[in-house]
Protein backbone atom coordinates (compact mmCIF):
# COMPACT_ATOMS: atom_id res chain seq x y z
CA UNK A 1 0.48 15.37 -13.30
CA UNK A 2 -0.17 18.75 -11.78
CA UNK A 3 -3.82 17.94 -10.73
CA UNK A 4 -3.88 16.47 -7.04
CA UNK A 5 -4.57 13.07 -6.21
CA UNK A 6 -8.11 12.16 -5.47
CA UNK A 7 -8.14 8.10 -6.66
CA UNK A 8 -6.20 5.83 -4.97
CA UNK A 9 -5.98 1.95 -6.04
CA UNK A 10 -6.06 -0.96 -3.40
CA UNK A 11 -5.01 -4.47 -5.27
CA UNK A 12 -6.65 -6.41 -2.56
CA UNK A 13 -7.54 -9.64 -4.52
CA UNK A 14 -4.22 -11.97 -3.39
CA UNK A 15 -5.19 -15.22 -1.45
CA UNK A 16 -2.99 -14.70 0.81
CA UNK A 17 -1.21 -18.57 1.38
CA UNK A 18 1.37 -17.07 3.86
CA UNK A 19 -0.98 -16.75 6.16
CA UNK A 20 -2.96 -19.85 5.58
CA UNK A 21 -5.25 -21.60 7.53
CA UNK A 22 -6.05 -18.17 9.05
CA UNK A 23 -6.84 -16.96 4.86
CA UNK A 24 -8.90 -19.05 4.48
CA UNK A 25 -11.72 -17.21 6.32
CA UNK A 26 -10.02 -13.90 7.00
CA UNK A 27 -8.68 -11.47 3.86
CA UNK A 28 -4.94 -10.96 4.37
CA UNK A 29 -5.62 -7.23 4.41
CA UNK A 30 -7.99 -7.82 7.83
CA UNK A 31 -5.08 -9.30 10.15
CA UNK A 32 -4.51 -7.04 12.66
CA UNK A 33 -1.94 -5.08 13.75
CA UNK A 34 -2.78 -4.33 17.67
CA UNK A 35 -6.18 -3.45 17.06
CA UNK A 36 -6.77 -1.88 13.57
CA UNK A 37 -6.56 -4.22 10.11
CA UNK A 38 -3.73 -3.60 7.52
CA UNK A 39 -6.12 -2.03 5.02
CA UNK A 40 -6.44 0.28 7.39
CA UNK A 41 -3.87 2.32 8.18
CA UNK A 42 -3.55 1.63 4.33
CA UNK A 43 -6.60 3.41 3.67
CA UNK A 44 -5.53 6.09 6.47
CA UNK A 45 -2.68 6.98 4.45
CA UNK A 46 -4.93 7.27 1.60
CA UNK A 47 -6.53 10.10 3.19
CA UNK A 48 -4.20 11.79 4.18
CA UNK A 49 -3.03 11.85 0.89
CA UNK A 50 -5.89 13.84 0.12
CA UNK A 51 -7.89 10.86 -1.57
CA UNK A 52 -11.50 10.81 -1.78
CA UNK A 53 -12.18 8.09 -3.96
CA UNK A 54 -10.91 4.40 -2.71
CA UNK A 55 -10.52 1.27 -5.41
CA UNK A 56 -10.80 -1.81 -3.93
CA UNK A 57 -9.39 -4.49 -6.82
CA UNK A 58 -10.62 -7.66 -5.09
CA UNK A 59 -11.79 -10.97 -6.33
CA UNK A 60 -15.75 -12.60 -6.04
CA UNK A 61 -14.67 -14.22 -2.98
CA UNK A 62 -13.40 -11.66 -0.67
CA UNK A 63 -16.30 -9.62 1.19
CA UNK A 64 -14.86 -8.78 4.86
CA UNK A 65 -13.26 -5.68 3.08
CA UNK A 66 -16.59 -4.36 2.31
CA UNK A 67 -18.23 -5.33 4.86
CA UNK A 68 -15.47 -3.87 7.15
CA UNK A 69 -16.34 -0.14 5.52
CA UNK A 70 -20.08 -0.66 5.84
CA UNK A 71 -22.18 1.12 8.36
CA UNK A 72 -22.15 -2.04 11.30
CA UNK A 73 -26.12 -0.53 12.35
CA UNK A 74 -27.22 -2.66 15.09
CA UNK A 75 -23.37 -2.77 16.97
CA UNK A 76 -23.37 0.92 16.70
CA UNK A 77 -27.17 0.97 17.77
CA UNK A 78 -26.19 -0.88 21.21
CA UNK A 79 -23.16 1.28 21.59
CA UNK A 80 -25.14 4.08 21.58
CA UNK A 81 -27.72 2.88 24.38
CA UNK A 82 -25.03 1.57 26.03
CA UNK A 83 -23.52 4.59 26.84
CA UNK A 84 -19.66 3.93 24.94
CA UNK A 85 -19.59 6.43 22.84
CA UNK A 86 -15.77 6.18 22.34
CA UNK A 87 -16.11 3.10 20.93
CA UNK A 88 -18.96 4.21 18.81
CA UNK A 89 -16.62 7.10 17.43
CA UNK A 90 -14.02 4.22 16.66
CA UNK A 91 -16.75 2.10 14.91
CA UNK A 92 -17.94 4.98 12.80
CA UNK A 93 -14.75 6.31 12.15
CA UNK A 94 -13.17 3.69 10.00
CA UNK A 95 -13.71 5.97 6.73
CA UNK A 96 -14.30 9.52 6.71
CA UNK A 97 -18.07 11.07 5.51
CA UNK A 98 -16.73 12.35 2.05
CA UNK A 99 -14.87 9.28 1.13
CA UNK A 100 -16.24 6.58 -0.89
CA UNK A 101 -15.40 3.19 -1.78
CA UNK A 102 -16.05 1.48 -4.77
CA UNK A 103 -15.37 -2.48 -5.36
CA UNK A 104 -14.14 -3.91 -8.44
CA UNK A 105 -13.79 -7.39 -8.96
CA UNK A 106 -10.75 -9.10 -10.73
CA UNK A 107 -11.87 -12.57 -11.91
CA UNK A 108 -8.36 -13.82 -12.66
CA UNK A 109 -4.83 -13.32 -10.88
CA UNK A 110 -2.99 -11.93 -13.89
CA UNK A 111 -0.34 -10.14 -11.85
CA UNK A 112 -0.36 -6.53 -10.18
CA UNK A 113 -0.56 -4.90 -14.12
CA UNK A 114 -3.66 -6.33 -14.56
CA UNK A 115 -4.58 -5.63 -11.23
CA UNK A 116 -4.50 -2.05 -11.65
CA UNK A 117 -5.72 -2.42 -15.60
CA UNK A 118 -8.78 -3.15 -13.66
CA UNK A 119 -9.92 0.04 -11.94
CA UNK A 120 -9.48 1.76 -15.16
CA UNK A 121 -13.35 2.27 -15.44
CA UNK A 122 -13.21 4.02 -12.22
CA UNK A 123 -10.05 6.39 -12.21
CA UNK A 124 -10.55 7.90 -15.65
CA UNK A 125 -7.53 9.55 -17.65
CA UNK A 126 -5.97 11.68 -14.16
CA UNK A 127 -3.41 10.72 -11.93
CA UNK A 128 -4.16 8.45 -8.81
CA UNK A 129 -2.37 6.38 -6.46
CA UNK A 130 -1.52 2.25 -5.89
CA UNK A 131 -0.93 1.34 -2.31
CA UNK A 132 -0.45 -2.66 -1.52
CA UNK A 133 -1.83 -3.22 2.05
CA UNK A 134 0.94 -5.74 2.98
CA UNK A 135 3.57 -3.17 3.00
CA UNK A 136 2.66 -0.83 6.38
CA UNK A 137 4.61 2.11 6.12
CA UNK A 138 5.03 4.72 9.23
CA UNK A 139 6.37 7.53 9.75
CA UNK A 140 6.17 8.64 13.46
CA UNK A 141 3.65 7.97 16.32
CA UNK A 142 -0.03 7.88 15.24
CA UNK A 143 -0.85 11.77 15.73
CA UNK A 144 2.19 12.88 14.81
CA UNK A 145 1.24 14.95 12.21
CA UNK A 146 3.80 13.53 10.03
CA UNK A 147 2.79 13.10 6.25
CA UNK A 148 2.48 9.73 4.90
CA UNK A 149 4.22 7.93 2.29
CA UNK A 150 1.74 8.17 -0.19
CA UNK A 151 1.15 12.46 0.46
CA UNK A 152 4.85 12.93 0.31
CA UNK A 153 4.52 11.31 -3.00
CA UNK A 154 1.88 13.03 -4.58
CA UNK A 155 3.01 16.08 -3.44
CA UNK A 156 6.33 15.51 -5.38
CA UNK A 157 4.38 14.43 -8.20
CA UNK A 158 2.54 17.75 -8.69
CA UNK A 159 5.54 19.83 -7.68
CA UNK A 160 7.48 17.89 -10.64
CA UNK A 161 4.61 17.16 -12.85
CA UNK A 162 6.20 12.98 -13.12
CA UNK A 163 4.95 9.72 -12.02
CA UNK A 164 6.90 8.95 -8.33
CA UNK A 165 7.26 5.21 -7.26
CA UNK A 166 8.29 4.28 -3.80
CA UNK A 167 11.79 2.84 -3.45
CA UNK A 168 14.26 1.77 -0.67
CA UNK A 169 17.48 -0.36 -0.33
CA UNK A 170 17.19 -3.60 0.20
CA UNK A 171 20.04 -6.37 0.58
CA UNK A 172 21.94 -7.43 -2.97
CA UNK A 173 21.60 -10.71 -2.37
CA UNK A 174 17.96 -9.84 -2.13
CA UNK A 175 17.31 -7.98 -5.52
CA UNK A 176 15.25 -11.37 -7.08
CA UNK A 177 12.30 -10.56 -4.73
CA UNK A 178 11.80 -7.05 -6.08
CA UNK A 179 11.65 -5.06 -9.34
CA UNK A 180 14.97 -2.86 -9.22
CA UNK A 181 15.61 0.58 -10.38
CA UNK A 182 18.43 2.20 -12.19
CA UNK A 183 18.19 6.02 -11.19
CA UNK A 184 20.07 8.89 -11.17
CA UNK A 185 19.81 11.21 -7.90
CA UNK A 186 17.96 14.60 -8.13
CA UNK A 187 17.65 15.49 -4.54
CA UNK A 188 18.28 13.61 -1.56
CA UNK A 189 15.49 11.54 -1.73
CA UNK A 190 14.39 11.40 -5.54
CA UNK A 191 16.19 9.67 -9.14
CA UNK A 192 14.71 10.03 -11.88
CA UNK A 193 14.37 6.65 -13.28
CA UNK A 194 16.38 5.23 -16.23
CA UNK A 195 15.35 1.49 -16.30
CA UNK A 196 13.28 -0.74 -14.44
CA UNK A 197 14.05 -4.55 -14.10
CA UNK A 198 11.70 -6.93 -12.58
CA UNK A 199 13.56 -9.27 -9.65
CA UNK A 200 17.02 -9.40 -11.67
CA UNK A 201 19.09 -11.95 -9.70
CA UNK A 202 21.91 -9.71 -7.56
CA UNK A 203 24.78 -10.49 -10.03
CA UNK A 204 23.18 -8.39 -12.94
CA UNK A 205 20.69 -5.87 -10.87
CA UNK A 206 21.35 -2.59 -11.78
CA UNK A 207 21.50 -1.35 -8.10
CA UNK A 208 19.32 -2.08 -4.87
CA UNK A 209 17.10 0.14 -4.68
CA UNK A 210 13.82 -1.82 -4.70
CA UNK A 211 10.28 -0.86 -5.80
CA UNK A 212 8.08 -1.09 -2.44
CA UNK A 213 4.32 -0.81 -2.39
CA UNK A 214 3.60 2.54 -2.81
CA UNK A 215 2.76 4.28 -6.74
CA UNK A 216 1.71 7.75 -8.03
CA UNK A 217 0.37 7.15 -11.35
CA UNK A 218 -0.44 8.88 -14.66
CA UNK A 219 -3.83 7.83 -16.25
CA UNK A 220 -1.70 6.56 -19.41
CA UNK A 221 -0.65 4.04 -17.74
CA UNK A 222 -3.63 2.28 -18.43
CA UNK A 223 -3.24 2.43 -22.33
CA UNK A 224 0.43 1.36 -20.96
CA UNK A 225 -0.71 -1.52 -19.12
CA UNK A 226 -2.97 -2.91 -22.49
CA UNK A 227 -0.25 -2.88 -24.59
CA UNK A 228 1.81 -4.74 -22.29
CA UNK A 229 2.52 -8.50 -23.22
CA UNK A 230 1.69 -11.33 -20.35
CA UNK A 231 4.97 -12.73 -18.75
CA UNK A 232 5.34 -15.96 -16.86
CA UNK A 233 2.29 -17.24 -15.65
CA UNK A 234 0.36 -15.10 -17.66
CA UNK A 235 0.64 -12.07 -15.94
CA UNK A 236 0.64 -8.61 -16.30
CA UNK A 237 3.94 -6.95 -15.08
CA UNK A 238 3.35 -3.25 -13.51
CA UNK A 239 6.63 -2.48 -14.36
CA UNK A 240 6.69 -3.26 -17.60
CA UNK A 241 4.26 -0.72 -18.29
CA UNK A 242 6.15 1.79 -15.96
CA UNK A 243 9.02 1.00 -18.41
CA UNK A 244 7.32 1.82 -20.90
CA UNK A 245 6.08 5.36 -19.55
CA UNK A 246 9.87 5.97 -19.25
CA UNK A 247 10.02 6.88 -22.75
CA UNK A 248 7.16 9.75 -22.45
CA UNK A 249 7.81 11.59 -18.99
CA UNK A 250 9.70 11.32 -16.07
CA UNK A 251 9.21 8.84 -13.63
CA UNK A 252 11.10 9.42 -10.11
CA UNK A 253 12.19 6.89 -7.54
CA UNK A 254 11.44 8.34 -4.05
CA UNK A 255 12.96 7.10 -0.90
CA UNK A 256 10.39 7.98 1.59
CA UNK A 257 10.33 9.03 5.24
CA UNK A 258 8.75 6.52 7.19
CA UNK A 259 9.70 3.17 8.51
CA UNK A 260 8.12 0.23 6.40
CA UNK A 261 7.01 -3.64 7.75
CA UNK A 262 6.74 -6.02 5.09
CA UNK A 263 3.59 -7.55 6.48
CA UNK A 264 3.03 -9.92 3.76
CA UNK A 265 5.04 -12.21 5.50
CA UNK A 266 4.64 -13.71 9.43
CA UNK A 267 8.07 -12.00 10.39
CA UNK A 268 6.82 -8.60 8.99
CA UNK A 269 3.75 -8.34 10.69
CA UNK A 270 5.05 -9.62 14.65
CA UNK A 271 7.96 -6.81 13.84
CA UNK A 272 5.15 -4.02 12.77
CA UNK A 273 2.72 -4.75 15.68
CA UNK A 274 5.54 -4.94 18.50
CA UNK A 275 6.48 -1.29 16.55
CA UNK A 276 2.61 -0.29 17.47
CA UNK A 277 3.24 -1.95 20.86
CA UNK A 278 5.60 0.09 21.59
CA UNK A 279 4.38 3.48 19.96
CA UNK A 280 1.16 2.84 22.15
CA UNK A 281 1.43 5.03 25.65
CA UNK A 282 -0.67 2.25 27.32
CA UNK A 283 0.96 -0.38 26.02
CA UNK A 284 4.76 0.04 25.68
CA UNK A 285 6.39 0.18 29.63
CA UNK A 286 4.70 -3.53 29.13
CA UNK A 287 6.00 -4.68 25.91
CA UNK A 288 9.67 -3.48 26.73
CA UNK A 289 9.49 -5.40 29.53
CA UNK A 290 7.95 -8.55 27.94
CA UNK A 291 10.53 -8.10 24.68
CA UNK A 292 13.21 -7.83 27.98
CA UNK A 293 11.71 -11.45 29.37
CA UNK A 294 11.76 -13.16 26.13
CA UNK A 295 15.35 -12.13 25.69
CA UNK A 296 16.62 -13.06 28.98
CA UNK A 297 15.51 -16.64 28.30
């Protein structure tokens, strides 16, 4: 997995029923956080990575993403004669020139396996990545110059020629909500991976260290991934296939530098935009002292 990462895959085809009514008419992945939508800064991080090609798995429903990285011709036209060109830059900066998107539909919800199976077509045999929108992951003000999760990944990835999955502790009592690795250290931050258990209840887990949304990805995982029986429900378990790639190279768990919000969840996504709040020069002296008012109630 020496090659650098150029594909990255977006599973973006959820229905999001945390969030309900608001889902109904808004794509989880467009809620904001302060002004920007999730996919975003997950598409941000995608580029940073050094991406150029973005894989939106979606389902026939779900057009705001696209539209939302279209060219938006007569707002930018009256921006223009209106003399705000900062907003224009902001408008026409939501994807970089050499990036492109491509959509592809998945007409059932067989689970995040089959999610990925799905951009198969588009990545080819090489390596690429799998970021899930709902989990934000910072690292540092905006501007920092700080690499993302996903670059600090993929560089690992090449420098170790593995497959590197995104991990961090999470409560015991809270293993059943995540797929759990069994790893042994390497460095500070990477294991290689021994076994991979999907949301083991905390009495039989092999440790806490939880898979989070972030994957670097060799293109046999695909062949991986349509081998792999259906579970429950039906669907197809990414980490059943990543078990399976066990046996064939290394796979390394990565705890990564950057703070992450769980955003699939209302909880998660107040906590990451009062983060933004606050990481915002214009904005923070005020949210302090709102977050100050609230808890002087």
């Amino acid at each position: 997995m020496s090659q650098r990462l150029r594909k990255v895959v977006f599973p973006v085809a959820g229905l999001g029923t945390r969030f309900l009514p608001a889902t109904k008419v808004v794509a989880k992945e467009m809620l904001p956080v302060l002004d920007r939508p999730l996919i975003q800064y997950a598409v941000d991080e995608a580029v940073d990575a050094g991406a150029d090609t973005l894989i939106f798995v979606t389902n026939r429903y779900k057009h705001a993403i696209a539209d939302y990285f279209d060219r938006a011709y007569e707002l930018e036209s009256k921006l223009a004669q209106s003399g705000k060109n900062d907003l224009l830059a902001m408008v026409q900066g939501t994807l970089p020139r050499h990036v492109r998107c491509v959509f592809v539909t998945q007409p059932e919800a067989l689970g995040l396996g089959h999610a990925v199976l799905c951009a198969k077509p588009v990545v080819g045999d090489e390596p690429f990545g799998v970021v899930l929108p709902d989990d934000l992951i910072v690292n540092g003000p905006t501007g920092a110059g700080r690499p993302g999760a996903l670059r600090q990944m993929a560089e690992l990835a090449a420098s170790e020629n593995a497959g590197v999955i995104a991990v961090e502790e999470v409560p015991r009592d809270q293993t059943n909500k995540y797929g759990i690795v069994d790893a042994t250290p390497v460095s500070e931050r990477a294991a290689k991976i021994k076994l991979v258990v999907e949301k083991p209840k905390p009495e039989v887990a092999p440790s806490n260290l939880a898979i989070v949304g972030r994957y670097v990805l060799p293109g046999r995982i695909f062949e991986l991934l349509e081998k792999t029986t259906p579970g429950a429900g039906g669907e197809i378990q990414l980490t059943d296939a990543i078990e399976s790639l066990l046996s064939e190279q290394s796979v390394l768990a990565y705890r990564f530098e950057g703070t992450r919000f769980d955003c699939g969840n209302k909880l998660g996504l107040v906590k990451a935009t009062l983060h933004m709040a606050l990481e915002d020069p214009q904005l923070a002296d005020a949210t302090r002292k709102f977050m100050a008012s609230l808890a002087n109630r």
